[in-house]
C-alpha atoms as a PDB file:
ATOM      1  CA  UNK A   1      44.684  59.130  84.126  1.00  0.00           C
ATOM      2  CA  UNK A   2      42.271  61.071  86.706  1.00  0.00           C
ATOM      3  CA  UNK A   3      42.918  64.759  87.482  1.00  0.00           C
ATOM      4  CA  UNK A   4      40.294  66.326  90.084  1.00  0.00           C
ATOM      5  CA  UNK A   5      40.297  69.897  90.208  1.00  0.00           C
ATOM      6  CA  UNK A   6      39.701  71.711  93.811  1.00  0.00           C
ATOM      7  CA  UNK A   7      36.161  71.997  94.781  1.00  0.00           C
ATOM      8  CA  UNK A   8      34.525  75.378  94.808  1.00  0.00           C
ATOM      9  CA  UNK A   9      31.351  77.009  95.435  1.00  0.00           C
ATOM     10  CA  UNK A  10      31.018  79.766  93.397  1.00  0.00           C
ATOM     11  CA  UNK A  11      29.812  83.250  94.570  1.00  0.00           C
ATOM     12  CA  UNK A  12      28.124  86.374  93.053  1.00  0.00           C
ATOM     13  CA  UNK A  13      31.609  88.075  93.564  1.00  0.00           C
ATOM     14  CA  UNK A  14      34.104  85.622  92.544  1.00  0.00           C
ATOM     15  CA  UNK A  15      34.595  84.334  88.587  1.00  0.00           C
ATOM     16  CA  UNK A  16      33.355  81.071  88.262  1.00  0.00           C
ATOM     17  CA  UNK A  17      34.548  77.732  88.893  1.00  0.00           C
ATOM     18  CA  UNK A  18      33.319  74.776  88.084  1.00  0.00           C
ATOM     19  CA  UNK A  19      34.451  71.157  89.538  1.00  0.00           C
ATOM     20  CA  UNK A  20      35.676  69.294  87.015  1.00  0.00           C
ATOM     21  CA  UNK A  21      37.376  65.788  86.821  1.00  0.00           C
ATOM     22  CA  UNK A  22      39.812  65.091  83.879  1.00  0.00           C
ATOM     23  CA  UNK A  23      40.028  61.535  81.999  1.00  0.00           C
ATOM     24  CA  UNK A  24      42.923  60.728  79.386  1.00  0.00           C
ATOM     25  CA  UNK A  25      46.027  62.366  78.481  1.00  0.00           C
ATOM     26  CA  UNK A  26      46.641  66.028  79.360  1.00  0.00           C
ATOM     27  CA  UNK A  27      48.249  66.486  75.465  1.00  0.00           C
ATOM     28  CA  UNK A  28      45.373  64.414  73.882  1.00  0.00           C
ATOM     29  CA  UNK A  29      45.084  66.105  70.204  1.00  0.00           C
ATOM     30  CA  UNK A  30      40.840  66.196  70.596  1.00  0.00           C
ATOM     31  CA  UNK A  31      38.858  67.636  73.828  1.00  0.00           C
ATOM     32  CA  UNK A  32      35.570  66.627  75.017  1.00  0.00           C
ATOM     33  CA  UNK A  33      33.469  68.282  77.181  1.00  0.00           C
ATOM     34  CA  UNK A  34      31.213  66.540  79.367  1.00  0.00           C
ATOM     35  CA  UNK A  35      28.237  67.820  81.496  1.00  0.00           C
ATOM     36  CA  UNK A  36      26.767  66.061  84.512  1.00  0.00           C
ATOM     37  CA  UNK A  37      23.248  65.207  85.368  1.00  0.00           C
ATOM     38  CA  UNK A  38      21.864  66.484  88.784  1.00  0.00           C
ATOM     39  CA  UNK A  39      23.833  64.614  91.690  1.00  0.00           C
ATOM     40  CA  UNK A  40      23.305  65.545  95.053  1.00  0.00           C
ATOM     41  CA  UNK A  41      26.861  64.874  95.912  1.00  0.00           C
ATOM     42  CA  UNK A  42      29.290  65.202  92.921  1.00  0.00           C
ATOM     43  CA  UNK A  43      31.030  62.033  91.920  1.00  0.00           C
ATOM     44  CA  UNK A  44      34.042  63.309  90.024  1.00  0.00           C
ATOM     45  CA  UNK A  45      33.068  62.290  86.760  1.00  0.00           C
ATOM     46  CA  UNK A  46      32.514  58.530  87.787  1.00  0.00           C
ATOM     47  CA  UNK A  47      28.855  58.195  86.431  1.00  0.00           C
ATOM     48  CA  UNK A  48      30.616  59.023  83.057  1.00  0.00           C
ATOM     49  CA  UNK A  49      33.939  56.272  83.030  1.00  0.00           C
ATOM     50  CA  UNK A  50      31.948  53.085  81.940  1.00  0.00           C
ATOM     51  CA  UNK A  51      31.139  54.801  78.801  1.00  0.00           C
ATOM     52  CA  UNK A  52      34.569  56.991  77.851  1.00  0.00           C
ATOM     53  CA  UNK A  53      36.182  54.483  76.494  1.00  0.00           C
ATOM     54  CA  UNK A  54      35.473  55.059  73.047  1.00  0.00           C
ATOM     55  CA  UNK A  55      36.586  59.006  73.488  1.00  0.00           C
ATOM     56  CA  UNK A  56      39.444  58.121  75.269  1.00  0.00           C
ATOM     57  CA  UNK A  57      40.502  55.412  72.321  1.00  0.00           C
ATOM     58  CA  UNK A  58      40.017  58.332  69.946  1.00  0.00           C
ATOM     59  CA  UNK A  59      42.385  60.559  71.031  1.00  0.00           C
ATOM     60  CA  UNK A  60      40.400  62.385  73.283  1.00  0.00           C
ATOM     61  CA  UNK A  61      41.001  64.591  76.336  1.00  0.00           C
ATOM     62  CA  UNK A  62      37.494  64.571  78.367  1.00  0.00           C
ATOM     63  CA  UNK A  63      36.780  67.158  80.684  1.00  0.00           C
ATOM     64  CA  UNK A  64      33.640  65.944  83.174  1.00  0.00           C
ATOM     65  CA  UNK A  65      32.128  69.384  84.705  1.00  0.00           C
ATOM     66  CA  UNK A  66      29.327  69.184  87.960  1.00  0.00           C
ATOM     67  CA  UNK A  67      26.820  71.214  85.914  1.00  0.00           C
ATOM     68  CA  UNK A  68      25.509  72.112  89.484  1.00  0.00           C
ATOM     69  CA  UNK A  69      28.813  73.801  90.532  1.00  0.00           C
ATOM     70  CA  UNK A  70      28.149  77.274  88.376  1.00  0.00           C
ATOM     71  CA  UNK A  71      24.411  77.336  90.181  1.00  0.00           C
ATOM     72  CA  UNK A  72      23.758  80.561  91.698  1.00  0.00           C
ATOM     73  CA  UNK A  73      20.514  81.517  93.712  1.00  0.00           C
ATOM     74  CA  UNK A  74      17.651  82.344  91.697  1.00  0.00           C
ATOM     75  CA  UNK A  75      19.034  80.780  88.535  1.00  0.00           C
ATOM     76  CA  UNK A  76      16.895  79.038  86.022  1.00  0.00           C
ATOM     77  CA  UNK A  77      18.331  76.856  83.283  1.00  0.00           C
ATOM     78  CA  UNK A  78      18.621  80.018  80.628  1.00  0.00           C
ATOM     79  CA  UNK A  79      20.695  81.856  83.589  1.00  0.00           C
ATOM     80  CA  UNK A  80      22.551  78.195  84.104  1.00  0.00           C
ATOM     81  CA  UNK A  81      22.849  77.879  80.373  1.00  0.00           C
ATOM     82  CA  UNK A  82      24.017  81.568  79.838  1.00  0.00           C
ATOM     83  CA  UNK A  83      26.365  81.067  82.931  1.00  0.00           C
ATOM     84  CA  UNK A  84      27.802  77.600  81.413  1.00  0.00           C
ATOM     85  CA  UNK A  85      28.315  79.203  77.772  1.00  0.00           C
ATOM     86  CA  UNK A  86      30.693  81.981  79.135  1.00  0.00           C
ATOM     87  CA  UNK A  87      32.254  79.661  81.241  1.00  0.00           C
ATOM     88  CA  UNK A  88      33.399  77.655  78.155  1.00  0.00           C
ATOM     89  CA  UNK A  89      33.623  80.168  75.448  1.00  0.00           C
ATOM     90  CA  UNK A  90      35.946  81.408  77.837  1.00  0.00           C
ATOM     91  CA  UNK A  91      38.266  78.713  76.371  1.00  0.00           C
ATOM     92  CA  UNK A  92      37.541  78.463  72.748  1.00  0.00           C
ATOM     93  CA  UNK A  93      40.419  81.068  71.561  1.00  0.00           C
ATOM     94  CA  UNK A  94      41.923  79.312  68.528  1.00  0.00           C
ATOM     95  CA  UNK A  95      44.375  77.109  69.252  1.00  0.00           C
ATOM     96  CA  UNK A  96      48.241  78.202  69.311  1.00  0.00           C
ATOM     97  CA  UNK A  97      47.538  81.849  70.041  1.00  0.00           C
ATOM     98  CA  UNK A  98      47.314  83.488  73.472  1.00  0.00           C
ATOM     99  CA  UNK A  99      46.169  87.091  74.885  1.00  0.00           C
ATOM    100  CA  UNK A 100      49.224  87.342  76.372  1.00  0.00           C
ATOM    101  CA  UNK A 101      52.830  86.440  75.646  1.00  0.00           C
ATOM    102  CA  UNK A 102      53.729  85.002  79.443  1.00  0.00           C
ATOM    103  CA  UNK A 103      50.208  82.744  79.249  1.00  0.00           C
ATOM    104  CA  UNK A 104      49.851  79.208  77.720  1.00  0.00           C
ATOM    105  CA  UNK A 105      47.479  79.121  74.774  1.00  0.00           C
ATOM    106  CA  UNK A 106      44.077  78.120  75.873  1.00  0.00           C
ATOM    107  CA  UNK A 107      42.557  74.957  74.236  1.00  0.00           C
ATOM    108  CA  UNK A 108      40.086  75.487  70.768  1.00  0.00           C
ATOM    109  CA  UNK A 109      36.336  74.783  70.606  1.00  0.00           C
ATOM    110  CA  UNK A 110      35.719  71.175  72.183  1.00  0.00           C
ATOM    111  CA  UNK A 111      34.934  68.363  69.532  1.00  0.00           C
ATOM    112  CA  UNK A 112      32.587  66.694  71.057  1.00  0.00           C
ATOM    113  CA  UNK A 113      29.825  68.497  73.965  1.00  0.00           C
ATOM    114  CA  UNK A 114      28.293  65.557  75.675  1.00  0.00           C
ATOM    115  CA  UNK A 115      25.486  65.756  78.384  1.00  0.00           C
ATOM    116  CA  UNK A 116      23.171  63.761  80.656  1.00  0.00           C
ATOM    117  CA  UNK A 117      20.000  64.292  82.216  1.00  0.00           C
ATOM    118  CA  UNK A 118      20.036  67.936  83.142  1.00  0.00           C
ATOM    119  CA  UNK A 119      23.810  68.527  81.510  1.00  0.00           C
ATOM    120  CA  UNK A 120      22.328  67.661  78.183  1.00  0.00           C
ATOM    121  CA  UNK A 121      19.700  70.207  78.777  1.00  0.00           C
ATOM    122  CA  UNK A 122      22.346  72.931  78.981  1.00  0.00           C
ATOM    123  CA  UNK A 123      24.119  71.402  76.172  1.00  0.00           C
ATOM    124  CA  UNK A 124      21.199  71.956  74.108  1.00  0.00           C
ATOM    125  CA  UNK A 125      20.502  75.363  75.375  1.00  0.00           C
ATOM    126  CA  UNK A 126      24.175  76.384  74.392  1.00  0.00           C
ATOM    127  CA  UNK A 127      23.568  75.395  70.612  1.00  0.00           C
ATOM    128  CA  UNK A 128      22.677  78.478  69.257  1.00  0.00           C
ATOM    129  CA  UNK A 129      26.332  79.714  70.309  1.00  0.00           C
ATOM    130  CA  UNK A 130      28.531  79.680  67.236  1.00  0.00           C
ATOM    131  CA  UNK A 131      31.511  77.883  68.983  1.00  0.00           C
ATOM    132  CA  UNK A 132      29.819  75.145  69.567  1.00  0.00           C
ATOM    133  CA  UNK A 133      28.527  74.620  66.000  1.00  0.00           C
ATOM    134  CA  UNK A 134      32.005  72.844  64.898  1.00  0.00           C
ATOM    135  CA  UNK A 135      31.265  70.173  67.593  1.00  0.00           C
ATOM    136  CA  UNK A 136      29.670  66.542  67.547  1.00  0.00           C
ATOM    137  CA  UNK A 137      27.182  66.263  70.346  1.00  0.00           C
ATOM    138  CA  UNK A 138      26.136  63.617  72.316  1.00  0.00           C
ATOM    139  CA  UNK A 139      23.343  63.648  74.709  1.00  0.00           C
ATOM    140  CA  UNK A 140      22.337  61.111  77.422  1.00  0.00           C
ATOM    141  CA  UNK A 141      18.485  61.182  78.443  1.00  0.00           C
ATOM    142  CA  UNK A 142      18.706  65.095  77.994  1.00  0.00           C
ATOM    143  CA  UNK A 143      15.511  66.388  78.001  1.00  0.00           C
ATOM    144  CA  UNK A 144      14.909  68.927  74.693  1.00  0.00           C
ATOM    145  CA  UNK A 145      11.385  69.643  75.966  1.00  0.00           C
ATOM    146  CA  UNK A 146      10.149  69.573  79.286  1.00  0.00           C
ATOM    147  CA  UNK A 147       5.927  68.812  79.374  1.00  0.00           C
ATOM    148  CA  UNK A 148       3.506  68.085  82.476  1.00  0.00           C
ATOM    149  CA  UNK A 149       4.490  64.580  83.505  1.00  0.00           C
ATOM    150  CA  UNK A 150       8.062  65.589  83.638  1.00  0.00           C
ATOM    151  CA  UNK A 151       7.452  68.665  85.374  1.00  0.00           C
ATOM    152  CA  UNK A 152       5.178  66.732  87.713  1.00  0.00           C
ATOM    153  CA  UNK A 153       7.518  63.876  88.655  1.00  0.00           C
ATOM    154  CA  UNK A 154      10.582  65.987  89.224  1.00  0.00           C
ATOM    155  CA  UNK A 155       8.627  68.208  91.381  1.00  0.00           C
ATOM    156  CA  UNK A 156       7.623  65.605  93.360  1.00  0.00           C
ATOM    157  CA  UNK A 157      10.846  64.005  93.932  1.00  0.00           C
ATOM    158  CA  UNK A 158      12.354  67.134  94.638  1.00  0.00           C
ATOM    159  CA  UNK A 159       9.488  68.156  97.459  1.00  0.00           C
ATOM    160  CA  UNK A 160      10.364  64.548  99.033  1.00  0.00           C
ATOM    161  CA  UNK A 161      14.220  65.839  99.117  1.00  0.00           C
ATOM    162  CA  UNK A 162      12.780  69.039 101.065  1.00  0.00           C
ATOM    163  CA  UNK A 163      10.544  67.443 103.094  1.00  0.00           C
ATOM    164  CA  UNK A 164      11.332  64.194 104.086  1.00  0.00           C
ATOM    165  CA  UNK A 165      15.512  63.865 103.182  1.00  0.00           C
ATOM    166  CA  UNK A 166      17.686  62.546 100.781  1.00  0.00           C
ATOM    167  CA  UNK A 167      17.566  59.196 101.639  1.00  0.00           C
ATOM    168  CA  UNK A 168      13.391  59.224 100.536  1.00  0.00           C
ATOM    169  CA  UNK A 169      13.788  61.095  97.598  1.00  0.00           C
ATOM    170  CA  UNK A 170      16.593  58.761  96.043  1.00  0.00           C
ATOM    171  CA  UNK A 171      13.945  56.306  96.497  1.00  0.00           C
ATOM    172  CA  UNK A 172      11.415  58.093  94.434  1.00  0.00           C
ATOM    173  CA  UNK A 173      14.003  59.205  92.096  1.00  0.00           C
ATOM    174  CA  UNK A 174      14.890  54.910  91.781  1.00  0.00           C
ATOM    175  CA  UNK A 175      12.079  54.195  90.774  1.00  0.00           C
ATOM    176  CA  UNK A 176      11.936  56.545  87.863  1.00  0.00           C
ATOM    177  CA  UNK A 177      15.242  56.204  86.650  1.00  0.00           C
ATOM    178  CA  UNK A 178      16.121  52.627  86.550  1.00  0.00           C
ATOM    179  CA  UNK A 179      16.168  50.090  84.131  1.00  0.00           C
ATOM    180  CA  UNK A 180      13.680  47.586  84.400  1.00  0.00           C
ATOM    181  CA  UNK A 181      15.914  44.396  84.733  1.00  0.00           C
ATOM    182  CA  UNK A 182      18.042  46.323  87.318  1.00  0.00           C
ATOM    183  CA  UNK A 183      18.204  46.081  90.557  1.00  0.00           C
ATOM    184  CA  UNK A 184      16.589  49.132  93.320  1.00  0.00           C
ATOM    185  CA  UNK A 185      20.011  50.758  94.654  1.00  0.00           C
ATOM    186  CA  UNK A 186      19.886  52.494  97.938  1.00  0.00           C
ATOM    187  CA  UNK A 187      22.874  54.568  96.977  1.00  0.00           C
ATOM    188  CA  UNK A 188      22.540  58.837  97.437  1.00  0.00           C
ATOM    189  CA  UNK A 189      22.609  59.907  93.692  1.00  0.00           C
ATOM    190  CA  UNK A 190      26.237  61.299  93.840  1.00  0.00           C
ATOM    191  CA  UNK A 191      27.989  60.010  96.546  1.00  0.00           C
ATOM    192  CA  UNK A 192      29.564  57.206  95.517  1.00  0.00           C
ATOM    193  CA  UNK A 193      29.632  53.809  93.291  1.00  0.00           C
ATOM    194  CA  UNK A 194      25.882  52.123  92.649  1.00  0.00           C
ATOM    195  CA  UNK A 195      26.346  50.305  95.226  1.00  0.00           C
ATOM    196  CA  UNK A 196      27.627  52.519  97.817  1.00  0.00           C
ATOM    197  CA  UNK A 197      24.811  52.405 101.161  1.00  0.00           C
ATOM    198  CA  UNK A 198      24.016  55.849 101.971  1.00  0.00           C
ATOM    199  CA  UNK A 199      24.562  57.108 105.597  1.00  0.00           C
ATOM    200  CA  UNK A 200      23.495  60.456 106.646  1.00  0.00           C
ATOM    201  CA  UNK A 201      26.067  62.911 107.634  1.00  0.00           C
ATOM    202  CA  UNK A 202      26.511  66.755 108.319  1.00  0.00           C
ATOM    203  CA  UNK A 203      26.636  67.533 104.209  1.00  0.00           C
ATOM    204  CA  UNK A 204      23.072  66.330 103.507  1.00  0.00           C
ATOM    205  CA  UNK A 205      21.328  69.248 103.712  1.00  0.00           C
ATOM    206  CA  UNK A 206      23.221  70.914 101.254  1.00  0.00           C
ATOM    207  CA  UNK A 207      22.963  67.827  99.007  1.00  0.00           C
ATOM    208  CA  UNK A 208      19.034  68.237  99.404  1.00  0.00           C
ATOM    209  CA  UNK A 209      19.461  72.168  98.160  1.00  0.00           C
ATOM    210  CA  UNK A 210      21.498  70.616  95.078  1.00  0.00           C
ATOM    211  CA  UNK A 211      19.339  67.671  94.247  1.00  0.00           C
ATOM    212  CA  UNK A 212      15.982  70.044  94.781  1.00  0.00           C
ATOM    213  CA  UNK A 213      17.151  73.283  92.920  1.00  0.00           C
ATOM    214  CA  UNK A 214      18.909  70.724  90.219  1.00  0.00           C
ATOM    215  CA  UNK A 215      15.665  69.292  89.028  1.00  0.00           C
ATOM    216  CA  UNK A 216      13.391  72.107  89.211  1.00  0.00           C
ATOM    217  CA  UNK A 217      15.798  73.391  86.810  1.00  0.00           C
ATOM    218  CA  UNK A 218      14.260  71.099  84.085  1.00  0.00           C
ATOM    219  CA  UNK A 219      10.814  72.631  84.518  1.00  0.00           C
ATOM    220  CA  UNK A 220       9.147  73.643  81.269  1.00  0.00           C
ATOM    221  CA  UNK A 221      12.512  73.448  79.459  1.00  0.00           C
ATOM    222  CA  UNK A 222      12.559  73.983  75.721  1.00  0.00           C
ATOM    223  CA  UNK A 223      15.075  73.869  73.482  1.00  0.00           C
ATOM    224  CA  UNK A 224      13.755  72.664  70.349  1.00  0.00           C
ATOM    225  CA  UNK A 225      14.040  75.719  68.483  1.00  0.00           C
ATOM    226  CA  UNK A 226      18.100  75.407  69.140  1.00  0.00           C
ATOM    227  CA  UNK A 227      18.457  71.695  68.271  1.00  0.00           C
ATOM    228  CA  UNK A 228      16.540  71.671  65.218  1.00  0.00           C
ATOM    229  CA  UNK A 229      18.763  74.688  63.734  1.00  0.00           C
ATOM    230  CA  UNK A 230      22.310  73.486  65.240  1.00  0.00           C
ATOM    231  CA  UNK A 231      23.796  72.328  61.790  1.00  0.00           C
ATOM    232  CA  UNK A 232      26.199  70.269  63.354  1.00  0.00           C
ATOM    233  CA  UNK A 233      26.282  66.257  63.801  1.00  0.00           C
ATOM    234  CA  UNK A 234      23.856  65.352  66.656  1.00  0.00           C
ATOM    235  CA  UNK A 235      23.159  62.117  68.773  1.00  0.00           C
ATOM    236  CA  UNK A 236      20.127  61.676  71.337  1.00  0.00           C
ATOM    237  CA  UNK A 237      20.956  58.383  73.307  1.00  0.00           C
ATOM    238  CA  UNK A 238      17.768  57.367  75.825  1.00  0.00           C
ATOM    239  CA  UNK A 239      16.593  54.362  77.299  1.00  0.00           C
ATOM    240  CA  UNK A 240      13.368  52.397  75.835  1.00  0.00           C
ATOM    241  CA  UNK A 241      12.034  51.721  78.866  1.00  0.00           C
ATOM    242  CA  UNK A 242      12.725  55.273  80.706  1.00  0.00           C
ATOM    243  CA  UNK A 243      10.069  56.181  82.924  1.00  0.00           C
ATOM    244  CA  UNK A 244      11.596  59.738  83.039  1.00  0.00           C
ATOM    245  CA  UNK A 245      13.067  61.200  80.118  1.00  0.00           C
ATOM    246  CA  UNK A 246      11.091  59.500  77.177  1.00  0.00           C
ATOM    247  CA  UNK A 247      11.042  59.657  73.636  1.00  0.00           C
ATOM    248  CA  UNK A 248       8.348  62.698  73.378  1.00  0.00           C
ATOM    249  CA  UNK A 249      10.848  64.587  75.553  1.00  0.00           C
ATOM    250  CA  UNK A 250      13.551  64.391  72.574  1.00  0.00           C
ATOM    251  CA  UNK A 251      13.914  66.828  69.852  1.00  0.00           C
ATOM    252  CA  UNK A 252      16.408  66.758  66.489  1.00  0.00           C
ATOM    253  CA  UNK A 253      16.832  68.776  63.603  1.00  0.00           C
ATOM    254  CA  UNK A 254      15.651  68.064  60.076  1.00  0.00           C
ATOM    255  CA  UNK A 255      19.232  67.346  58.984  1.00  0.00           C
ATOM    256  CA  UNK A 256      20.627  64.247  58.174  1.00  0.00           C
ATOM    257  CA  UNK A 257      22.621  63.532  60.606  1.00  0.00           C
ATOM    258  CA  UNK A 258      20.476  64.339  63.667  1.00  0.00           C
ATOM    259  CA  UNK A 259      19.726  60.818  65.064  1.00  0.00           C
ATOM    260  CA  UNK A 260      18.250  59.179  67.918  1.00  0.00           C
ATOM    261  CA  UNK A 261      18.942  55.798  69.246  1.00  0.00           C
ATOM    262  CA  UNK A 262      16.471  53.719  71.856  1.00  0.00           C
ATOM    263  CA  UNK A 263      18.835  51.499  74.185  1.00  0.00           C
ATOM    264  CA  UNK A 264      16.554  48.830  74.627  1.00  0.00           C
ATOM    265  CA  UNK A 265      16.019  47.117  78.193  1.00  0.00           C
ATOM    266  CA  UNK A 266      17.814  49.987  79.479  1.00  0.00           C
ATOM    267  CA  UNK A 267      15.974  53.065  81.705  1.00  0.00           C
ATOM    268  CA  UNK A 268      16.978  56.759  82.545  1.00  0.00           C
ATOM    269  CA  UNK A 269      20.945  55.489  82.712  1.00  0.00           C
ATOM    270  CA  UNK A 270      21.473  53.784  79.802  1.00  0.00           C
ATOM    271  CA  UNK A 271      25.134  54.183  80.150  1.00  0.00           C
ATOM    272  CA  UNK A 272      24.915  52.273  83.137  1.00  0.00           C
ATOM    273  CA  UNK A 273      22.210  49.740  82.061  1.00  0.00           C
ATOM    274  CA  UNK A 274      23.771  48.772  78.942  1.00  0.00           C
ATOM    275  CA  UNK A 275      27.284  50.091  78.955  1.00  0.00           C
ATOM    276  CA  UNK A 276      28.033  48.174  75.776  1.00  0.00           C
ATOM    277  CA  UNK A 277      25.875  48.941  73.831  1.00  0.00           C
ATOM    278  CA  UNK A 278      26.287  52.837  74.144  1.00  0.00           C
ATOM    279  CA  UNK A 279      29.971  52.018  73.874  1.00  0.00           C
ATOM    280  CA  UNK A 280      29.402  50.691  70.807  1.00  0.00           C
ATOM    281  CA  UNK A 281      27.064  53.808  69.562  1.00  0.00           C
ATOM    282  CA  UNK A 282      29.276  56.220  70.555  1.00  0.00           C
ATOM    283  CA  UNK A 283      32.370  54.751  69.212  1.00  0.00           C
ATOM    284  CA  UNK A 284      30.191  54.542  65.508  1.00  0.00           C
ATOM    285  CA  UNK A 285      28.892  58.081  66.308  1.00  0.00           C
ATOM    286  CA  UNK A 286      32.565  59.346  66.852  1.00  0.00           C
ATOM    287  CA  UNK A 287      33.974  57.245  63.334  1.00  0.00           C
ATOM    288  CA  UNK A 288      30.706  58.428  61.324  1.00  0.00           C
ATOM    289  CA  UNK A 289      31.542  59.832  57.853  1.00  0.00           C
ATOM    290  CA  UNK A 290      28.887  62.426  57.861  1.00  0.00           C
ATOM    291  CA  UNK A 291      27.561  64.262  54.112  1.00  0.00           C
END
């Protein structure tokens, strides 16, 4: 089951709200909360489906936000993260009680945070709030720390966007991204399945201001100091052969059960490079008996 809310562009004078596609059943007894990498176009949650499976078999309501959709003008990612943690805590009253006596309940603290690419950047940002400390997390290629070569690579794919289109810069952003047994895809990042073809039209220069603004975002992130004190369970998942986010760009705490997993023959996606096997790691992730 698939329920898209409206999309909205949020304004300095409105509350937020952020797009946001729902897998599973509305009454499922757990809640995960998904973010989404940087997509020029958002894709209702479908980068996410091959792998929620295993949440979905657990009992598990997933919520798939566009992490792009609470952007405001002059943000960085500590506005973005800031912006994204008041969003949620919004939510995390305690189950079965409610501010007022005519309004549903809202939903408890999510048990599992998930994010990819830039979404697991915010993710990690958001650890030092104490709602989020009862949660597993799960986190796709999300950058921890941001150094040089990153910096340098998503600049330049994000001048290309400005100066030359969206079509050029999802070829730059291909090449980086992509596992090395796959395929070049000529899809815009967003706007549609991997194989879609992409055809200009009158919303690409707004995708360009999403896709540009998404990944200078990333610039000279740093969240180590959050991840290595979040005392929760914790699961970096990254592709061996990324040519993007690598291993140096991953941080975990000293604890136990802060892990990281290489997907091998698998690039910047590995959720969509080797599907089954991060299937198979999150589904041991979610069952882990943790000390």
């Amino acid at each position: 089951m698939t329920r898209s809310a409206p999309r909205a562009e949020p304004t300095h004078d409105a509350a937020p709200v952020a797009a946001r596609a729902v897998l599973g059943r509305p009454d499922a007894p757990r809640h995960a909360v998904v973010l989404a990498p940087v997509l020029a176009r958002w894709d209702d949650g479908a980068f996410f489906r091959p792998v929620a499976g295993p949440l979905l078999d657990s009992g598990h309501r997933v919520t798939v936000h566009d992490t792009l959709s609470l952007l405001r003008d002059g943000d960085d990612l500590t506005s973005l993260v800031r912006r994204w943690a008041r969003y949620l805590a919004r939510r995390e009253q305690p189950r079965g009680t409610t501010s007022d006596a005519h309004r549903p309940a809202r939903q408890g603290p999510p048990d599992v945070l998930v994010g990819n690419a830039l979404g697991g950047a915010v993710v990690q940002g958001m650890l030092t709030e104490p709602w989020t400390h009862r949660a597993k997390v799960l986190l796709l290629s999300g950058p921890t720390v941001a150094d040089r070569a990153l910096n340098t690579a998503l600049e330049r794919i994000a001048a290309t966007a400005e100066a030359e289109g969206l079509p050029a810069a999802t070829r730059l952003l291909e090449e980086v991204v992509r596992g090395p047994e796959g395929p070049a895809r000529t899809a815009d990042p967003g706007s549609g399945p991997p194989d879609a073809t992409f055809r200009p039209d009158g919303s690409e220069p707004a995708a360009v201001r999403r896709l540009a603004a998404g990944l200078r975002l990333l610039r000279d992130a740093d969240a180590r100091h959050a991840v290595r004190d979040f005392p929760g369970p914790l699961l970096h998942v990254y592709g061996a052969q990324s040519r993007l986010v690598r291993r140096t760009h991953l941080a975990t705490g000293p604890l136990p059960h802060h892990r990281l997993v290489a997907v091998a023959r698998a690039g910047m996606r590995p959720h969509a490079d080797r599907p089954d096997l991060v299937r198979h790691t999150l589904t041991r992730f979610l069952g882990a008996e943790l000390t």
